[in-house]
C-alpha atoms as a PDB file:
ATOM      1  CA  UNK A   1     -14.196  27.228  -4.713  1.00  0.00           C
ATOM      2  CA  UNK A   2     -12.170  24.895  -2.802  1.00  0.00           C
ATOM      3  CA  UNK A   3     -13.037  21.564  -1.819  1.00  0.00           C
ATOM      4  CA  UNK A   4     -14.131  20.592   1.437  1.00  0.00           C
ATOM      5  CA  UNK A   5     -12.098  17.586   3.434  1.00  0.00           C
ATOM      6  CA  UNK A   6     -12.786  15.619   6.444  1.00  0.00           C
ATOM      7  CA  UNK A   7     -14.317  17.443   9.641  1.00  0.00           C
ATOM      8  CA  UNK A   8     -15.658  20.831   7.364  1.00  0.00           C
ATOM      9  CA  UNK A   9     -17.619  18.048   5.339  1.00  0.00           C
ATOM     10  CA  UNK A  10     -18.990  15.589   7.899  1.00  0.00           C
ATOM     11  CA  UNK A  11     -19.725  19.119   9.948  1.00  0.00           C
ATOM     12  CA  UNK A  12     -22.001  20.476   6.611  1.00  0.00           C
ATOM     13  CA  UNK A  13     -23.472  16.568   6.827  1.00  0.00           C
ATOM     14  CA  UNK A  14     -24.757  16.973  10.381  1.00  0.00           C
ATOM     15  CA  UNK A  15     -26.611  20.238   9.649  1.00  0.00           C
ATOM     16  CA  UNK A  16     -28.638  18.378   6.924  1.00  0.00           C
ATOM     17  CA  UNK A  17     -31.802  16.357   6.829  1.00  0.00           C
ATOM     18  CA  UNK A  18     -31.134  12.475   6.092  1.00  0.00           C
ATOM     19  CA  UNK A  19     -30.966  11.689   2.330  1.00  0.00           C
ATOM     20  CA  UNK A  20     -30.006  13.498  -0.853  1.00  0.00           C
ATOM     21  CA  UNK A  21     -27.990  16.726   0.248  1.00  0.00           C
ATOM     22  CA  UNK A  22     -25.550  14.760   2.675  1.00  0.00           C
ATOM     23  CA  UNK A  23     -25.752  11.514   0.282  1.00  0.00           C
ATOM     24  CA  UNK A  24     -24.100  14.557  -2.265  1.00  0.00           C
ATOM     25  CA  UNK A  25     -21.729  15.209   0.170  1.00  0.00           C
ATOM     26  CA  UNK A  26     -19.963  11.686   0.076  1.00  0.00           C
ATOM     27  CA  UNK A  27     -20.218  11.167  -2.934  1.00  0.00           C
ATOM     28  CA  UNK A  28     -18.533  14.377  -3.725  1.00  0.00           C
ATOM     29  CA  UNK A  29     -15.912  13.469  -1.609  1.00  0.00           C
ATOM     30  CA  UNK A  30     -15.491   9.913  -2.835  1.00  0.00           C
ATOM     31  CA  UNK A  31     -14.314  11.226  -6.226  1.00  0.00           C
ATOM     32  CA  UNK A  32     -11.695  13.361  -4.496  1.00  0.00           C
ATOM     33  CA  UNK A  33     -10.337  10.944  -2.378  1.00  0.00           C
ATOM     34  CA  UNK A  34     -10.579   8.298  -5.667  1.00  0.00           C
ATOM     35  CA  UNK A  35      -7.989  10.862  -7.228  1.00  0.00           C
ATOM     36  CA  UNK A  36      -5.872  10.774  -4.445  1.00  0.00           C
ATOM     37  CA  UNK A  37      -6.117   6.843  -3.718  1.00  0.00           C
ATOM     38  CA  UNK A  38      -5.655   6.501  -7.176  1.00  0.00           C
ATOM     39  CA  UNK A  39      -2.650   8.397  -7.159  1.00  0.00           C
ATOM     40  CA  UNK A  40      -1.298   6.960  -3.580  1.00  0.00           C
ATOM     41  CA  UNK A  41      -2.229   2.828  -4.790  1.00  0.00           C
ATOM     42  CA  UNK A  42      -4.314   2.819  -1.743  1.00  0.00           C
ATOM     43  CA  UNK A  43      -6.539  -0.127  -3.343  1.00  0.00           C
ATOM     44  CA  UNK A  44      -9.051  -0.292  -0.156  1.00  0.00           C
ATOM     45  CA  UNK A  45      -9.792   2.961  -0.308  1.00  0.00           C
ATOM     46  CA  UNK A  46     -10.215   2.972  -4.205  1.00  0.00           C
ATOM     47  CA  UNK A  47     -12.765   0.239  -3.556  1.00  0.00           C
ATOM     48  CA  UNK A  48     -14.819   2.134  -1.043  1.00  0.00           C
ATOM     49  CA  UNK A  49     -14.795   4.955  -3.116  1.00  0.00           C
ATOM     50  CA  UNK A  50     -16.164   2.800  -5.775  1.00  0.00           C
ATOM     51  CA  UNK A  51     -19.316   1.669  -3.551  1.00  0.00           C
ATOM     52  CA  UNK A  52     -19.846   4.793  -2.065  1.00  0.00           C
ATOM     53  CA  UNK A  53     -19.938   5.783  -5.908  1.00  0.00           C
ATOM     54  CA  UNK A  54     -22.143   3.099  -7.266  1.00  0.00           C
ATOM     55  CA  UNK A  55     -24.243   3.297  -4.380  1.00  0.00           C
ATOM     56  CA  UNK A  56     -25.327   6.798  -5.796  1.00  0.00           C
ATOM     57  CA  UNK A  57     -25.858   5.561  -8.900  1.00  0.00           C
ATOM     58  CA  UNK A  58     -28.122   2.802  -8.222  1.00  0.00           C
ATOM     59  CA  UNK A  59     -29.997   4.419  -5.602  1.00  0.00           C
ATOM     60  CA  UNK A  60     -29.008   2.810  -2.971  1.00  0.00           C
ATOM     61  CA  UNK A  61     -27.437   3.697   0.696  1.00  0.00           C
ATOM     62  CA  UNK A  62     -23.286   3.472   1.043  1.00  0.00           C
ATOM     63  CA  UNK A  63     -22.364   1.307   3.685  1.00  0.00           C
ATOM     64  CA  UNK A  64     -21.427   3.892   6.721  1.00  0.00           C
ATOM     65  CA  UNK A  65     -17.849   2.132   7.017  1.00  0.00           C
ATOM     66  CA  UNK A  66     -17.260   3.175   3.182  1.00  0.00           C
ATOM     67  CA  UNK A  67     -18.360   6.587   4.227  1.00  0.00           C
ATOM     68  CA  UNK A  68     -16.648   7.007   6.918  1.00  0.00           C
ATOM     69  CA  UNK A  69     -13.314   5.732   5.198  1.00  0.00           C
ATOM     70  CA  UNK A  70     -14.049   8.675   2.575  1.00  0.00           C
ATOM     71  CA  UNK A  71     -15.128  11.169   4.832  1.00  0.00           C
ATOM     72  CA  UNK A  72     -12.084  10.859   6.511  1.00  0.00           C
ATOM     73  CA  UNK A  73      -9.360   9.828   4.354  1.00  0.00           C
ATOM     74  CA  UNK A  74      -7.476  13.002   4.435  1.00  0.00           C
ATOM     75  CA  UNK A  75      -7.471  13.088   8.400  1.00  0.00           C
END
């Protein structure tokens, strides 16, 4: 299966009730775009990766700036 990038996932986030499916979603896409920030040295974006991240981890709600940077970071 391929991955999903940009509009296709924000698009599957609309159609989804608030809260764990399209919380999935960004964090899904936050370790692909970590990869690729990782690869590029794009140190802001590694950083909001790493909240959006740790923001699932703990429970908590990414800031909608860090999830918008992921969601489209390959725009």
């Amino acid at each position: 299966m391929l991955p999903q990038f940009g509009t296709a996932v924000r698009k599957k986030n609309l159609n989804v009730d608030a809260g764990g499916a399209s919380d999935q979603a960004s964090v899904d896409a936050a370790w692909l775009v970590l990869e690729a920030a990782n690869d590029l040295g794009d140190h802001v974006a590694i950083e909001a990766c790493r909240r959006v991240i740790d923001a699932e981890l703990n429970g908590t709600v990414a800031g909608s700036a860090d999830v918008d940077l992921v969601l489209g970071y390959f725009r």
